[in-house]
C-alpha atoms as a PDB file:
ATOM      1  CA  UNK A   1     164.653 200.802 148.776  1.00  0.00           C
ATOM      2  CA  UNK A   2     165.002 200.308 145.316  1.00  0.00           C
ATOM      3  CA  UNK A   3     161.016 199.694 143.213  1.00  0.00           C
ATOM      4  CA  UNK A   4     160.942 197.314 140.303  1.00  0.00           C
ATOM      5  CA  UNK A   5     160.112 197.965 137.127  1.00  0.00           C
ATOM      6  CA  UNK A   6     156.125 198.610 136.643  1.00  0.00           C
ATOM      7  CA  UNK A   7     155.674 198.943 140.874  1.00  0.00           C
ATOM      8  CA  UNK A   8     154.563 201.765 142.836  1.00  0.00           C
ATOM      9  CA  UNK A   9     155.829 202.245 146.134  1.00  0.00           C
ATOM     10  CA  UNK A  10     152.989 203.676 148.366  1.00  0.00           C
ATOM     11  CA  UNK A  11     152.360 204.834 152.129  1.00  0.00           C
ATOM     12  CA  UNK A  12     149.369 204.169 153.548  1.00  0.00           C
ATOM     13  CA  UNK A  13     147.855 205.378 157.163  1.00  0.00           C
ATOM     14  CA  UNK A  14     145.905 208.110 158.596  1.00  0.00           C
ATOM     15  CA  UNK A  15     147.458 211.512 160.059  1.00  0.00           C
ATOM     16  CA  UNK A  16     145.059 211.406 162.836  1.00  0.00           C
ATOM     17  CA  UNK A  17     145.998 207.553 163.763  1.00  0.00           C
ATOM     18  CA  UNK A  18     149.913 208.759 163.513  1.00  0.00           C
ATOM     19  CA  UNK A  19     149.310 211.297 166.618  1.00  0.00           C
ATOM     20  CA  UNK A  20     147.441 208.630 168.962  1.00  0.00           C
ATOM     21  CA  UNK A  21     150.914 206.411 168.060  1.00  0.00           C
ATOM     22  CA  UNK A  22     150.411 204.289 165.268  1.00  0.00           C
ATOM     23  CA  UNK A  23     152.081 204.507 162.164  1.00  0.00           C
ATOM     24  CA  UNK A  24     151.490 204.523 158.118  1.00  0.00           C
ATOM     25  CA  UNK A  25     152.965 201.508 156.585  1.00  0.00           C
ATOM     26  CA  UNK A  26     154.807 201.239 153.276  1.00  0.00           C
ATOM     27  CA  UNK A  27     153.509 199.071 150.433  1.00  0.00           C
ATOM     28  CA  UNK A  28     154.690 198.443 147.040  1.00  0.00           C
ATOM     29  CA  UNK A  29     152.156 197.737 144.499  1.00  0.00           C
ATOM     30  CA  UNK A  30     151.819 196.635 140.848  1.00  0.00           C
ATOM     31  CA  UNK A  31     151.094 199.906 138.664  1.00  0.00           C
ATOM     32  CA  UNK A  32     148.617 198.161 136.969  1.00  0.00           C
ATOM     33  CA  UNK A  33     146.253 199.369 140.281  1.00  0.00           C
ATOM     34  CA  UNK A  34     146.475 202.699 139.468  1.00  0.00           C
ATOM     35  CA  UNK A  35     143.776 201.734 136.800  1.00  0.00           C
ATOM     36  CA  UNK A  36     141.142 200.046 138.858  1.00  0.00           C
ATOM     37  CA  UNK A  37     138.530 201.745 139.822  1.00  0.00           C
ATOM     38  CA  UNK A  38     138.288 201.682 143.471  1.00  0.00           C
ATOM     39  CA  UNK A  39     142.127 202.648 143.428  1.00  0.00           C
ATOM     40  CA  UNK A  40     140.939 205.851 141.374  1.00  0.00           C
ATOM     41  CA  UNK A  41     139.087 206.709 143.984  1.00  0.00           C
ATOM     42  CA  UNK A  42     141.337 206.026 146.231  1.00  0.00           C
ATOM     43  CA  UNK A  43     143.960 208.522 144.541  1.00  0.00           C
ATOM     44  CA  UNK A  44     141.105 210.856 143.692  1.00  0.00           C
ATOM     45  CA  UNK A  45     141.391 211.298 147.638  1.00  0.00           C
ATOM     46  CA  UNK A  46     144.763 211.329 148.400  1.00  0.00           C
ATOM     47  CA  UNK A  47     144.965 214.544 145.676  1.00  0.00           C
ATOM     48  CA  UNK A  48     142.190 216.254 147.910  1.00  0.00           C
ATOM     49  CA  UNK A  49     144.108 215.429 151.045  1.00  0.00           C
ATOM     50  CA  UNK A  50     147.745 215.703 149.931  1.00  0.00           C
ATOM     51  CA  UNK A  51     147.792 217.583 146.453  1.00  0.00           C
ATOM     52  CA  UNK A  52     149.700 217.071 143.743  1.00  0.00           C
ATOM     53  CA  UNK A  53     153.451 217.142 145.327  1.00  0.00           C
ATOM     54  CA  UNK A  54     154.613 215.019 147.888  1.00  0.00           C
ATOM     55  CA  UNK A  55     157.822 214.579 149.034  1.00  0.00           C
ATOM     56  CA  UNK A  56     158.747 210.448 148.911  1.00  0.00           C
ATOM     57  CA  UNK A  57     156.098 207.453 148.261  1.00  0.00           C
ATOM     58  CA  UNK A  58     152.688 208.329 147.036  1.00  0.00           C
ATOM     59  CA  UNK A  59     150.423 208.925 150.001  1.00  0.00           C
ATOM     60  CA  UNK A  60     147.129 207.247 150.658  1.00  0.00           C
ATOM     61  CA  UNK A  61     144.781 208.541 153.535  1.00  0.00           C
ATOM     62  CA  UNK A  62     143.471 205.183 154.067  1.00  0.00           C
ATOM     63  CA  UNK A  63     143.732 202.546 156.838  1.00  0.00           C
ATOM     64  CA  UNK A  64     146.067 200.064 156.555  1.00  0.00           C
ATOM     65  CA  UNK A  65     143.261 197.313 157.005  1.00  0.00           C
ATOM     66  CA  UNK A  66     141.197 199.335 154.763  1.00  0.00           C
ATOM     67  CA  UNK A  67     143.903 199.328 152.374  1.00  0.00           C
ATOM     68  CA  UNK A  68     144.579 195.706 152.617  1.00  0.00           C
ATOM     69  CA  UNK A  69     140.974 194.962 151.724  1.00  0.00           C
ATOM     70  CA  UNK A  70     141.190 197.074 148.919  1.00  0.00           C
ATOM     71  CA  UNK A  71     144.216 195.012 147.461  1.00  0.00           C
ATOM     72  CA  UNK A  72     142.263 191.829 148.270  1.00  0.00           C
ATOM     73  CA  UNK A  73     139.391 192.927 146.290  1.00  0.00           C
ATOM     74  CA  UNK A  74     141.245 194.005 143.160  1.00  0.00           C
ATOM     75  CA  UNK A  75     143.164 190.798 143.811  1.00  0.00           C
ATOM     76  CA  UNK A  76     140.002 188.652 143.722  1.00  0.00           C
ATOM     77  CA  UNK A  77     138.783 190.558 140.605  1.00  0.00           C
ATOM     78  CA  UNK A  78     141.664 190.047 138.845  1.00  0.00           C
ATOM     79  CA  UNK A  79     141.804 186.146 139.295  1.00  0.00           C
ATOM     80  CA  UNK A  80     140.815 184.133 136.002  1.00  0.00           C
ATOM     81  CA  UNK A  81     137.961 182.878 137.916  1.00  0.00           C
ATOM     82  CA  UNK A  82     136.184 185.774 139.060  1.00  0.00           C
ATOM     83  CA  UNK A  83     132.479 186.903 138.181  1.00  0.00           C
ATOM     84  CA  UNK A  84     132.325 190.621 137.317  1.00  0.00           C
ATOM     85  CA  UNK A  85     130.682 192.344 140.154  1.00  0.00           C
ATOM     86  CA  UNK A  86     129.991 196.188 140.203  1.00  0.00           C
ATOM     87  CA  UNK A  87     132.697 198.238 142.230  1.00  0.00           C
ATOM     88  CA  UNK A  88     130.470 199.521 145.466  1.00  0.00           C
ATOM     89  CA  UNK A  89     133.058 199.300 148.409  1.00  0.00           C
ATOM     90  CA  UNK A  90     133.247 202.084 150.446  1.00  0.00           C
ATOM     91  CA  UNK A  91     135.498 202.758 153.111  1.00  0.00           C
ATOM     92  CA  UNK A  92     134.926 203.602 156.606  1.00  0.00           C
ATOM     93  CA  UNK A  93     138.836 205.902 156.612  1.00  0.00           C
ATOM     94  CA  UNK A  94     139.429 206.366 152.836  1.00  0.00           C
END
């Protein structure tokens, strides 16, 4: 499948959750995530799991409800009407 212009096709799921069955999930994201801090750290870990070089979609080692939270929140903070408010999620599989 084809990304628009300024998207990021991504893969998200845990290799440990893909042996008991369940799979990763495919997301496509605005680029402008790869900016936001909790994203960053978010890559900062894929690079320590995956490396550099992967074959297909970027890979994130994160839950797919983790990840969906994460999109919520940089959603939320990126609404006109939101109150800055310091970036201290932490996630319980990224």
């Amino acid at each position: 499948m084809k990304v628009k212009k300024g998207w990021l096709a991504v893969q998200v799921g845990l290799e440990d959750q893909e042996e008991d069955g369940s799979t990763s999930q495919r997301f496509v994201i605005p680029i402008s995530y790869l900016y936001h801090p909790l994203f960053k750290r978010l890559l900062d870990k894929a690079r320590e799991v995956y490396g550099y070089h992967t074959d297909g979609p970027l890979k994130l080692p994160c839950s797919v409800d983790d990840f969906l939270h994460l999109r919520w929140r940089i959603e939320k903070e990126s609404s006109p009407h939101h109150h800055h408010n310091h970036h201290s999620l932490n996630f319980h599989s990224c």
